[in-house]
C-alpha atoms as a PDB file:
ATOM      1  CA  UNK A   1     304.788 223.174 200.133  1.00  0.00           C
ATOM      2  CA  UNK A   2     308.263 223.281 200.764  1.00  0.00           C
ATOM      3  CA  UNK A   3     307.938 220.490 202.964  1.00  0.00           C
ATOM      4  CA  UNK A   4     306.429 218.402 200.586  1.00  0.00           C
ATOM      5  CA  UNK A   5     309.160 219.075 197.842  1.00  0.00           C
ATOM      6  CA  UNK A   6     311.667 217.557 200.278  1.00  0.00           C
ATOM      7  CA  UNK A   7     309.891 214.832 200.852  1.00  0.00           C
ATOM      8  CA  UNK A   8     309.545 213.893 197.286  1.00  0.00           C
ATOM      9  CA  UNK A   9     312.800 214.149 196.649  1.00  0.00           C
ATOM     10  CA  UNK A  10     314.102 212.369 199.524  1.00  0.00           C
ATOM     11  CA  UNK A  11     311.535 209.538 198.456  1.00  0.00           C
ATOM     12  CA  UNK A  12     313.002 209.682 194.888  1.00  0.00           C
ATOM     13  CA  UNK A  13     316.574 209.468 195.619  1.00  0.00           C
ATOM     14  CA  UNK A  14     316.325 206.895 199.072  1.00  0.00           C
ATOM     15  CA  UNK A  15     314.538 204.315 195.515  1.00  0.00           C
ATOM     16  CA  UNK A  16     316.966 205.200 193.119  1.00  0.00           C
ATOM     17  CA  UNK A  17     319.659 204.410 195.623  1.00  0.00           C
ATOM     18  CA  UNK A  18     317.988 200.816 196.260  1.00  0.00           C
ATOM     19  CA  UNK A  19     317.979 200.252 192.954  1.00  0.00           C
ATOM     20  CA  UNK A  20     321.600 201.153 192.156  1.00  0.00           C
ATOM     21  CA  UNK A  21     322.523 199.107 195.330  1.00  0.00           C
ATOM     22  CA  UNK A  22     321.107 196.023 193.880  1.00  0.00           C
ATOM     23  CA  UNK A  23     323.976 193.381 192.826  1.00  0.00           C
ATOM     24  CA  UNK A  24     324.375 193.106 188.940  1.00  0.00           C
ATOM     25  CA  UNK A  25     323.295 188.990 188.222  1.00  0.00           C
ATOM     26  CA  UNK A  26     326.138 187.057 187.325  1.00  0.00           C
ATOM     27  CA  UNK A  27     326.342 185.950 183.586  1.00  0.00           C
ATOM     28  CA  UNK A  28     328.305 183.396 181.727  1.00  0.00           C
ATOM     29  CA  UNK A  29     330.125 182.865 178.530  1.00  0.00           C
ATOM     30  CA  UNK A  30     330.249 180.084 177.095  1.00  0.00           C
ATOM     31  CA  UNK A  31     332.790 179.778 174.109  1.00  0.00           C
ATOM     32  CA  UNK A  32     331.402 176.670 171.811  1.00  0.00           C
ATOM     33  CA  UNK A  33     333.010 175.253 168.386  1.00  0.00           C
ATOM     34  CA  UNK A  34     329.932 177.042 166.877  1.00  0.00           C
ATOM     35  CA  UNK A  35     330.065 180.437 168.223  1.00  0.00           C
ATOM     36  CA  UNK A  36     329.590 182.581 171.743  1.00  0.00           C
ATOM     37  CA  UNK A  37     326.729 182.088 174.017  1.00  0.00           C
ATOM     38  CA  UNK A  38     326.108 184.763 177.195  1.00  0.00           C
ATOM     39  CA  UNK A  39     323.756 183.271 179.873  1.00  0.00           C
ATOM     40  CA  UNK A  40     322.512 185.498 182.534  1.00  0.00           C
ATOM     41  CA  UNK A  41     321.865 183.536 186.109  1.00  0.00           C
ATOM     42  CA  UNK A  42     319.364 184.020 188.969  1.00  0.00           C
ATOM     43  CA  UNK A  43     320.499 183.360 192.177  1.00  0.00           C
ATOM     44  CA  UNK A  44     317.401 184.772 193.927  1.00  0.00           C
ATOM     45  CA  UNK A  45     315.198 182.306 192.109  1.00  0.00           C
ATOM     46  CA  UNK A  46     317.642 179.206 191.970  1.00  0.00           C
ATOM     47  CA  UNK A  47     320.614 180.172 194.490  1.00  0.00           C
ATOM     48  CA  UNK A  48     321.782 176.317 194.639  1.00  0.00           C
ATOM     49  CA  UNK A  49     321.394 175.605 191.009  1.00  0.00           C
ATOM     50  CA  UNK A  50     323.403 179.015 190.102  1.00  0.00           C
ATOM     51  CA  UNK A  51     326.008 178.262 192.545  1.00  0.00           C
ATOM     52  CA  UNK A  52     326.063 174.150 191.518  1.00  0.00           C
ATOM     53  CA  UNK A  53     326.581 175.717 187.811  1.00  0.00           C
ATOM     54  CA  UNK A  54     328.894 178.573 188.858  1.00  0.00           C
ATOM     55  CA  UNK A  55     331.104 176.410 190.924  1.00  0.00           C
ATOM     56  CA  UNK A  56     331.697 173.884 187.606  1.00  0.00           C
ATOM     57  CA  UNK A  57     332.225 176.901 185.630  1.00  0.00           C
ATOM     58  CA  UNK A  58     334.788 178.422 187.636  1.00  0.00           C
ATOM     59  CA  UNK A  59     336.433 174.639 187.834  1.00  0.00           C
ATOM     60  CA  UNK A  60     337.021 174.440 184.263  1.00  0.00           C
ATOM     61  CA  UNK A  61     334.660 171.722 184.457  1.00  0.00           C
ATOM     62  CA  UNK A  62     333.172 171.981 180.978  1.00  0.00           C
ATOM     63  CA  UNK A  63     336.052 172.848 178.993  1.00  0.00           C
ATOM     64  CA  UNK A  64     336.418 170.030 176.667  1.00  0.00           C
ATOM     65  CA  UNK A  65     332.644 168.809 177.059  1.00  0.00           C
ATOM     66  CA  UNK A  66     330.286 168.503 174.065  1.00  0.00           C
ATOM     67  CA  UNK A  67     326.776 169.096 173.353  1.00  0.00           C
ATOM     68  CA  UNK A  68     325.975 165.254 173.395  1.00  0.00           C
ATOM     69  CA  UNK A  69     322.298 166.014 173.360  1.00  0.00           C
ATOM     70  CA  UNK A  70     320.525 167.506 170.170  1.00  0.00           C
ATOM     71  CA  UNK A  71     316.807 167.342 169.506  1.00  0.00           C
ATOM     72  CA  UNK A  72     315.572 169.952 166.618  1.00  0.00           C
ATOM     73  CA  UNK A  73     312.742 172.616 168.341  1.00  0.00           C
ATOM     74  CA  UNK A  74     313.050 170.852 171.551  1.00  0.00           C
ATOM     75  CA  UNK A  75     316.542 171.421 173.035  1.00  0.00           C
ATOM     76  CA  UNK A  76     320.446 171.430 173.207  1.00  0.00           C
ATOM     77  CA  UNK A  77     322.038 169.505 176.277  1.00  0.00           C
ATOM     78  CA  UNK A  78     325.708 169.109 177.285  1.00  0.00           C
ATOM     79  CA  UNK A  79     327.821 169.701 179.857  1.00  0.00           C
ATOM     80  CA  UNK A  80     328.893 165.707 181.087  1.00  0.00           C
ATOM     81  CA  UNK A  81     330.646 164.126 178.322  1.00  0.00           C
ATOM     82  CA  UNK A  82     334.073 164.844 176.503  1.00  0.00           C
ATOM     83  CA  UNK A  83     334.578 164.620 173.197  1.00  0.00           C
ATOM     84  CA  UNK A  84     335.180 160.499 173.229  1.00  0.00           C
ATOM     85  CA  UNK A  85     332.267 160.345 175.266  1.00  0.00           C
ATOM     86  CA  UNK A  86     333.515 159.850 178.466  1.00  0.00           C
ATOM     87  CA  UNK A  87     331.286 160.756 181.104  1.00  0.00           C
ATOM     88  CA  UNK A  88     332.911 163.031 183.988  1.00  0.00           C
ATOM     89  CA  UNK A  89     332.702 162.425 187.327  1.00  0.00           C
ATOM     90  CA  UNK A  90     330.893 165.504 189.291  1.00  0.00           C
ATOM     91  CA  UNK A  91     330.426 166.610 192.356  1.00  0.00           C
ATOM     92  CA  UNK A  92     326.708 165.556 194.617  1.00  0.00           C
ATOM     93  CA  UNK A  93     323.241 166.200 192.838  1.00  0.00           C
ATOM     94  CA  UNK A  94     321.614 168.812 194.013  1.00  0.00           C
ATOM     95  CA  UNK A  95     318.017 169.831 195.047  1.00  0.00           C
ATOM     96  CA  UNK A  96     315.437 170.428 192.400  1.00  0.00           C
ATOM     97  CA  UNK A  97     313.988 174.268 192.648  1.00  0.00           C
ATOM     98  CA  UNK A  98     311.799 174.090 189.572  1.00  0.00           C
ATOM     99  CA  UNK A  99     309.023 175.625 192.212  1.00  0.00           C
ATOM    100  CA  UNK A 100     310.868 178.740 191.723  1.00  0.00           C
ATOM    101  CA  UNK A 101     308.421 180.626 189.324  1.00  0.00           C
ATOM    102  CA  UNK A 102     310.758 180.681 185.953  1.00  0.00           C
ATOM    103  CA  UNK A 103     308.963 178.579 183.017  1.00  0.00           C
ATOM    104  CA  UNK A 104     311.148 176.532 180.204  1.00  0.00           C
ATOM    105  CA  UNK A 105     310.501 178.882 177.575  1.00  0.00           C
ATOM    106  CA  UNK A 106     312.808 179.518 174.371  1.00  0.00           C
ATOM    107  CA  UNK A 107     316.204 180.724 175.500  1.00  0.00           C
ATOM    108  CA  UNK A 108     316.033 179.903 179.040  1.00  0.00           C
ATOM    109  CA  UNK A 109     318.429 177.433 180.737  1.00  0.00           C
ATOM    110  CA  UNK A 110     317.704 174.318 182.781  1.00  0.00           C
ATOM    111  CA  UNK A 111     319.600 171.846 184.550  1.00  0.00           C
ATOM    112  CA  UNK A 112     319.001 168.091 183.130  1.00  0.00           C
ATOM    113  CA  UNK A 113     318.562 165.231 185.486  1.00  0.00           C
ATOM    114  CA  UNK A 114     317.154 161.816 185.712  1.00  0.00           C
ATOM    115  CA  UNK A 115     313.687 160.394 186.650  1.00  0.00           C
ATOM    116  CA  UNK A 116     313.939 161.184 190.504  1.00  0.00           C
ATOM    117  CA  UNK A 117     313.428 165.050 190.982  1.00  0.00           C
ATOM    118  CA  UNK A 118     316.819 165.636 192.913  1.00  0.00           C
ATOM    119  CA  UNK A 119     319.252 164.542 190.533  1.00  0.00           C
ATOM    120  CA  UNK A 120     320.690 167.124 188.750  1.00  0.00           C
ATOM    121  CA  UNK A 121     324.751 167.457 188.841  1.00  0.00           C
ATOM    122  CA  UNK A 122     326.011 169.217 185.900  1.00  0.00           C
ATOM    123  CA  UNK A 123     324.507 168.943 183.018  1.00  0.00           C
ATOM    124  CA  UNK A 124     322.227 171.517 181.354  1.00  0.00           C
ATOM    125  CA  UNK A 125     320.169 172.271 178.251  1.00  0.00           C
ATOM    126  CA  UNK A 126     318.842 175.752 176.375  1.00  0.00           C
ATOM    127  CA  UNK A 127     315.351 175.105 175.435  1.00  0.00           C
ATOM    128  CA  UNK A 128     315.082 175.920 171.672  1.00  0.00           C
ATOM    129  CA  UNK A 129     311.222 176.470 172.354  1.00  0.00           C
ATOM    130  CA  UNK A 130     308.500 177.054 174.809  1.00  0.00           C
ATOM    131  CA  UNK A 131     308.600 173.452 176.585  1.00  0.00           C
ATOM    132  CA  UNK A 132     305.637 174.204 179.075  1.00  0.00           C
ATOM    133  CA  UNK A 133     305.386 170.379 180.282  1.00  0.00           C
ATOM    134  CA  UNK A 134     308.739 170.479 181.467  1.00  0.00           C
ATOM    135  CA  UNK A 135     307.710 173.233 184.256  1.00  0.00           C
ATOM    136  CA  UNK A 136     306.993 172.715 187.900  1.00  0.00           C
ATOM    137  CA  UNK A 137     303.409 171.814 188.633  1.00  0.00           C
ATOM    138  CA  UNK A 138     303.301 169.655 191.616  1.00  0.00           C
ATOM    139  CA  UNK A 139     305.864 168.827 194.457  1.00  0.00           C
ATOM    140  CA  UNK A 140     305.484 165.468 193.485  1.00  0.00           C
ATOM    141  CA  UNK A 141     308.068 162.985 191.731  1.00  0.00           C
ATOM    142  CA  UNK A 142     306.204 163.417 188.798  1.00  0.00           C
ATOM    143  CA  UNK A 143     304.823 167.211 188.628  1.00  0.00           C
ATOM    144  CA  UNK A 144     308.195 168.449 189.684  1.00  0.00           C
ATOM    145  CA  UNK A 145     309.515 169.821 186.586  1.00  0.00           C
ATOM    146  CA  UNK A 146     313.459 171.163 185.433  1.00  0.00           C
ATOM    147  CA  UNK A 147     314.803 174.231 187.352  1.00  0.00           C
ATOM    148  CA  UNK A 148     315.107 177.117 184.807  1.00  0.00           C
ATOM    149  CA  UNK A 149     317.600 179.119 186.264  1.00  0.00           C
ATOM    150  CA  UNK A 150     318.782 181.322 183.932  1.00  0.00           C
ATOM    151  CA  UNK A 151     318.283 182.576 179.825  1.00  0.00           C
ATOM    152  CA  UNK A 152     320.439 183.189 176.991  1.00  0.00           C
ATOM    153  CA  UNK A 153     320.838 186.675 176.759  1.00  0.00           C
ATOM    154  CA  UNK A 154     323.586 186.581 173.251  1.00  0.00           C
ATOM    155  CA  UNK A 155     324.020 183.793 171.153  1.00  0.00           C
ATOM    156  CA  UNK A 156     320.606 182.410 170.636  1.00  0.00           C
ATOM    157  CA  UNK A 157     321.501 182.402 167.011  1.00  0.00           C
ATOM    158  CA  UNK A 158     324.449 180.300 168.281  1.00  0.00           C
ATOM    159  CA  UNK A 159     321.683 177.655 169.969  1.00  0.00           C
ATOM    160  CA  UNK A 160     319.618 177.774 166.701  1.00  0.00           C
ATOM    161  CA  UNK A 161     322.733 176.752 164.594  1.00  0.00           C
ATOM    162  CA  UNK A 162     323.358 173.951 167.091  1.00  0.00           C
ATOM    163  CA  UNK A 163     319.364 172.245 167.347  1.00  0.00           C
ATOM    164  CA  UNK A 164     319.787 172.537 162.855  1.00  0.00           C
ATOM    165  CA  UNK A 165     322.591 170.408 162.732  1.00  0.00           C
ATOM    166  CA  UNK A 166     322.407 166.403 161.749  1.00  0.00           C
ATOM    167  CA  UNK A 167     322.408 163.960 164.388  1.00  0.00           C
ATOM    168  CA  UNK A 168     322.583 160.180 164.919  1.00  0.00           C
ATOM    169  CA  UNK A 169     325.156 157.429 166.711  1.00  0.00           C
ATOM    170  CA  UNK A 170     327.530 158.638 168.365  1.00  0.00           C
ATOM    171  CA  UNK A 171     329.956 156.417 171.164  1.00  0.00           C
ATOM    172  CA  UNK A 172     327.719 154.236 172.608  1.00  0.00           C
ATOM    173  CA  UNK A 173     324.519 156.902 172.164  1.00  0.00           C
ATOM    174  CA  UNK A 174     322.250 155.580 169.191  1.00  0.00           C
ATOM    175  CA  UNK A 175     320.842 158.695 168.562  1.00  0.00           C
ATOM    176  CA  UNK A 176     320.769 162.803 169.136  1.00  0.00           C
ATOM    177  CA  UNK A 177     324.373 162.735 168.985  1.00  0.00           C
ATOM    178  CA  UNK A 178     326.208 165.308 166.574  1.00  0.00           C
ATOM    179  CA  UNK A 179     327.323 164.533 163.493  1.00  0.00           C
ATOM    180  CA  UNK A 180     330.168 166.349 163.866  1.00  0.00           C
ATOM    181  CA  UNK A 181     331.258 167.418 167.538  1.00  0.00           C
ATOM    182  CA  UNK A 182     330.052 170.652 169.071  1.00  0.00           C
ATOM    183  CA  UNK A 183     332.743 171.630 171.960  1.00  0.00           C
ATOM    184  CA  UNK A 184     332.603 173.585 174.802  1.00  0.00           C
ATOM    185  CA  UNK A 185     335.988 175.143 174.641  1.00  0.00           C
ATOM    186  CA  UNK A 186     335.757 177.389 177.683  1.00  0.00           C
ATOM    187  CA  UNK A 187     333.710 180.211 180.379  1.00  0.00           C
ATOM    188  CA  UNK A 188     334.200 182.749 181.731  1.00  0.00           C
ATOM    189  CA  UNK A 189     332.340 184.575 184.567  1.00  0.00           C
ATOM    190  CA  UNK A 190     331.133 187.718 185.468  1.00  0.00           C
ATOM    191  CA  UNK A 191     329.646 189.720 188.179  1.00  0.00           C
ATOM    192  CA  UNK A 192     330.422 186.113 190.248  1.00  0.00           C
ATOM    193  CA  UNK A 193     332.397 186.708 193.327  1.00  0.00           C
ATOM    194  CA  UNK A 194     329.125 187.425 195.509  1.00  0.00           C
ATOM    195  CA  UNK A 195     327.095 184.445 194.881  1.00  0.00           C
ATOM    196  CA  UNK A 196     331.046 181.789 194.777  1.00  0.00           C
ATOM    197  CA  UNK A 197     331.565 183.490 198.499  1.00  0.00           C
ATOM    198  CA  UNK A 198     328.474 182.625 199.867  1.00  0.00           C
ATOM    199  CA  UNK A 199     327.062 178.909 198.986  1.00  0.00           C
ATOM    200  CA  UNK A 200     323.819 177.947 199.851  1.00  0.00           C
ATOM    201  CA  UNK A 201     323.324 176.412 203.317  1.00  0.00           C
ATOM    202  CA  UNK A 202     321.010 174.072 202.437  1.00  0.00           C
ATOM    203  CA  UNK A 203     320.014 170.866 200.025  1.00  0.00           C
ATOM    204  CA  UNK A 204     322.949 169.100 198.034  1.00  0.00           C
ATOM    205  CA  UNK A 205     321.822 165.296 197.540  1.00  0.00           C
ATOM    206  CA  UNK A 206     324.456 162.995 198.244  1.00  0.00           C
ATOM    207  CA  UNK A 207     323.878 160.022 196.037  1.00  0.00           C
ATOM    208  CA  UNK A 208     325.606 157.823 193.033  1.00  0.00           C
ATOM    209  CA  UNK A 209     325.841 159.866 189.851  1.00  0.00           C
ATOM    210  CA  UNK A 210     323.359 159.122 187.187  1.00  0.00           C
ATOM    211  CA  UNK A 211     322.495 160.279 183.655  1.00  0.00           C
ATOM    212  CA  UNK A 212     320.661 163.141 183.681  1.00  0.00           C
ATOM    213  CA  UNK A 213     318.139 164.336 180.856  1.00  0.00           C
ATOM    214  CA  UNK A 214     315.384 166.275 179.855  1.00  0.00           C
ATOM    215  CA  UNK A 215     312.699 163.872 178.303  1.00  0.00           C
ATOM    216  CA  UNK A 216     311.764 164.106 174.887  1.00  0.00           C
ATOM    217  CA  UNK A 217     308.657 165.456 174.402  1.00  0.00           C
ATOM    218  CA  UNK A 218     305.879 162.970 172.317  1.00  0.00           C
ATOM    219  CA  UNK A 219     302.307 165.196 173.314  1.00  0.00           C
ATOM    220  CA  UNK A 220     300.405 167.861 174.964  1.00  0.00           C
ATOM    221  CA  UNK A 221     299.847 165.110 177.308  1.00  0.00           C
ATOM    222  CA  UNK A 222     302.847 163.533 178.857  1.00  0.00           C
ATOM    223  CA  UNK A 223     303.860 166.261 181.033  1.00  0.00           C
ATOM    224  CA  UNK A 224     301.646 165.475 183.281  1.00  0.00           C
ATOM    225  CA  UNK A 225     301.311 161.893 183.487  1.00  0.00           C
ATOM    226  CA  UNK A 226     304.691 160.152 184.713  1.00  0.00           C
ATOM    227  CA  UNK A 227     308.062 160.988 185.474  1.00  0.00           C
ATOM    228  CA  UNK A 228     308.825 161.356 181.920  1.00  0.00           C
ATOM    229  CA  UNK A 229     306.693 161.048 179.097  1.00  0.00           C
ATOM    230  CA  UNK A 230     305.536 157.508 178.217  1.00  0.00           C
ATOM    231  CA  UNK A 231     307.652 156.970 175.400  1.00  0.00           C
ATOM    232  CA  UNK A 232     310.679 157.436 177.710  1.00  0.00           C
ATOM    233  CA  UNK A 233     309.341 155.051 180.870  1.00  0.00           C
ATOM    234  CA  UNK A 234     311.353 151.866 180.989  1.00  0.00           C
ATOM    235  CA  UNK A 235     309.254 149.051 181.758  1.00  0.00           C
ATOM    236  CA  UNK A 236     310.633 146.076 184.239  1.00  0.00           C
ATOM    237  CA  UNK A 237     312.032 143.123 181.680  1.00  0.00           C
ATOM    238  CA  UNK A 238     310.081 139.427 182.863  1.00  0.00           C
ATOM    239  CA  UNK A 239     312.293 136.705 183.079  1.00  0.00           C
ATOM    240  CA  UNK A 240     314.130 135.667 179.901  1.00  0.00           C
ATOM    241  CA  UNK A 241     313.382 131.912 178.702  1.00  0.00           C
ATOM    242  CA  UNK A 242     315.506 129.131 177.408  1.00  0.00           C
ATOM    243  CA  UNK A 243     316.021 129.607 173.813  1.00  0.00           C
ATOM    244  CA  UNK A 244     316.389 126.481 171.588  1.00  0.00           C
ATOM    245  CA  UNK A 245     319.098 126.224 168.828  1.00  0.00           C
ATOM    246  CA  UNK A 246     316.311 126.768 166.157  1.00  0.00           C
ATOM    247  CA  UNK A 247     315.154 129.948 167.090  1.00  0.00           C
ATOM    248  CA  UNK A 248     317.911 133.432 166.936  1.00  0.00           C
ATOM    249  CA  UNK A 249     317.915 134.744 170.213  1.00  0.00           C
ATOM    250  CA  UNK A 250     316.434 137.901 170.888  1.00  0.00           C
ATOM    251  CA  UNK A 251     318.603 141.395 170.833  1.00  0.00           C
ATOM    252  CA  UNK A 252     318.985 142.585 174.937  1.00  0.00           C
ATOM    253  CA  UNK A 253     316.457 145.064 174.646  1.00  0.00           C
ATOM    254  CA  UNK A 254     313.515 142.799 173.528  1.00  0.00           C
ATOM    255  CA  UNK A 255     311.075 142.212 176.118  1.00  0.00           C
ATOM    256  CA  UNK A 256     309.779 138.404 175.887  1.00  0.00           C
ATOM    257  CA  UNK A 257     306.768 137.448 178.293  1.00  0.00           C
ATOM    258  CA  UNK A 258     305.423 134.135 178.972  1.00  0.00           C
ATOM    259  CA  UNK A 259     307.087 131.167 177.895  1.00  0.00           C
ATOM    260  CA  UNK A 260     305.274 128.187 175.827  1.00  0.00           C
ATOM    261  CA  UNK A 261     308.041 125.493 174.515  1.00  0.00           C
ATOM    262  CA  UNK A 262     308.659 127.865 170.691  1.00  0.00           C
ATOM    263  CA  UNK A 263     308.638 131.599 172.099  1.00  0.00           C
ATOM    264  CA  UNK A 264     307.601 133.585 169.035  1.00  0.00           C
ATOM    265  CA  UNK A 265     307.703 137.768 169.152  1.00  0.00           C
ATOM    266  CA  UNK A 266     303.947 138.770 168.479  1.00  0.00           C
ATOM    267  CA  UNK A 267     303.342 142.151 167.282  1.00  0.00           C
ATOM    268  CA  UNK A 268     302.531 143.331 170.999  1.00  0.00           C
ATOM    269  CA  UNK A 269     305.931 142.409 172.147  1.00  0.00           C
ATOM    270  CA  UNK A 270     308.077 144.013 169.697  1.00  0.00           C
ATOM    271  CA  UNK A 271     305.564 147.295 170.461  1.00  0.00           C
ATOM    272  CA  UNK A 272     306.874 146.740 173.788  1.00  0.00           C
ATOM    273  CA  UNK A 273     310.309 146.397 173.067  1.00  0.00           C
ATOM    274  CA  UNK A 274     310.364 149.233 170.968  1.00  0.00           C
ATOM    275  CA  UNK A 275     309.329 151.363 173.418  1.00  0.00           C
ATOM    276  CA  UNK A 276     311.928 150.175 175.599  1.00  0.00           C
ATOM    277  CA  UNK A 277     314.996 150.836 172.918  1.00  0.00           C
ATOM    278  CA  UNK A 278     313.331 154.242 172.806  1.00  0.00           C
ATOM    279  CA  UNK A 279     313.930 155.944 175.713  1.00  0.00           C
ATOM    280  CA  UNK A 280     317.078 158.717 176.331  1.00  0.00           C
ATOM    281  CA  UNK A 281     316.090 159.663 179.364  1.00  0.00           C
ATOM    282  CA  UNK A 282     315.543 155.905 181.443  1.00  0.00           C
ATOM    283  CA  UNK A 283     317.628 155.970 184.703  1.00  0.00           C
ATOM    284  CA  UNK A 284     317.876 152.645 184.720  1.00  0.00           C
ATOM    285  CA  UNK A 285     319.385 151.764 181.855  1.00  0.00           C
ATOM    286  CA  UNK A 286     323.334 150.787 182.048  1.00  0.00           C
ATOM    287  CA  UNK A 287     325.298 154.095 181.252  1.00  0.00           C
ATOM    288  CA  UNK A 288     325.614 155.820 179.042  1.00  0.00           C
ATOM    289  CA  UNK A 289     322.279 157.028 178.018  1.00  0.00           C
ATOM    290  CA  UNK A 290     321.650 160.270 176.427  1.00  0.00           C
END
């Protein structure tokens, strides 16, 4: 009996010991023009994304940057432009590790990228809901998902305030831009030092920046279907004809197709264009895009 005692409470105290030895997670606070926000990381389940985001943080990287980025119950993005919307130049993109098991639900934090899976560099966005098609579903370019690599663990109010304010044109953005401009004024770090000392051996993409972005969700559907939804795919322009003095020339992002002698724009066409002016999250597109 005795025997068993002992071993019970050498069982007891050899797992409360593990526990206690485990490393708190590092966490982040971000000081905004709207109020404080407290992200908690996971370098377990995202060790180059954490250390990617870390390593900016500890830069001073995002002092100064705005939330350019603002879609009501969708999500708040910032991180890569300064208040005149200059863009900042970062460091390499990094690997996507949206396979890690963490879903883009309400509070969690993601990094934003482009089209191509690998892209991410610094920006990042708090969804404001449960945005299930941006999750992982296939290691594919387009099943690949946003790397949730964190959550907002204070401040969600803060987030809330931010999706409820008005946007429109802003710099050269046409849209989702703040009416009035929501700073990052600073972050500081905590429980860090482990994960700074020890980067991740493996998987920083070394390729031109681009803009990175969460699409903008349009249905149940897209998530599934291309690399963004279909409202955001930019689709290859045809060749642009002559244009004769009697007709106004088309704006840059009207797509005209064949060519008889009098192009006219037929209802199809400007559908077509439309969906081209309407797309934040195109890679393509000349900078900036939001």
């Amino acid at each position: 009996m005795m025997r068993y005692v002992t071993a019970c409470l050498l069982l007891f105290f050899a797992t409360t010991s593990s526990y206690a030895a485990e490393p708190p997670l590092p966490q982040v606070e971000i000081q905004t023009s709207m109020g404080k926000i407290v992200l908690e990381l996971y370098p377990e389940k995202a060790p180059v994304t954490v250390y990617n985001f870390l390593t900016y943080a500890q830069e001073g990287f995002y002092t100064g940057t705005i939330f350019h980025r603002v879609i009501k119950d969708f999500m708040v993005q910032g991180g890569g432009y300064t208040a005149d919307f200059e863009k900042k130049t970062t460091r390499p993109e990094i690997k996507n590790e949206a396979n890690n098991g963490l879903k883009n639900l309400r509070g969690t934090v993601a990094m934003a990228r482009s089209a191509d899976p690998d892209s991410a560099s610094s920006q990042f966005f708090v969804n404001v809901k449960d945005n299930y098609f941006l999750d992982y579903q296939s290691s594919t370019p387009s099943g690949w998902g946003y790397t949730v690599f964190g959550k907002v663990t204070t401040g969600m109010d803060v987030v809330d305030k931010i999706q409820a304010v008005t946007t429109g044109a802003g710099g050269t953005f046409t849209k989702n831009v703040p009416e009035q401009a929501i700073t990052i004024d600073g972050m500081k770090l905590k429980n860090a030092e482990a994960v700074l000392a020890a980067p991740p051996a493996a998987l920083l993409k070394e390729t031109k920046p681009v803009m990175p972005t969460p699409p903008t969700p349009t249905s149940a559907t897209t998530a599934n279907t291309t690399e963004a939804p279909a409202t955001n795919k930019v689709e290859e322009k045809a060749p642009t004809p002559t244009i004769t003095a009697t007709i106004p020339p088309p704006k840059a992002e009207e797509k005209i197709e064949s060519v008889p002698p009098k192009p006219t724009l037929t209802p199809e066409m400007l559908s077509k264009a439309s969906k081209a002016t309407d797309a934040p999250s195109k890679p393509d597109k000349p900078e900036p895009t939001p």
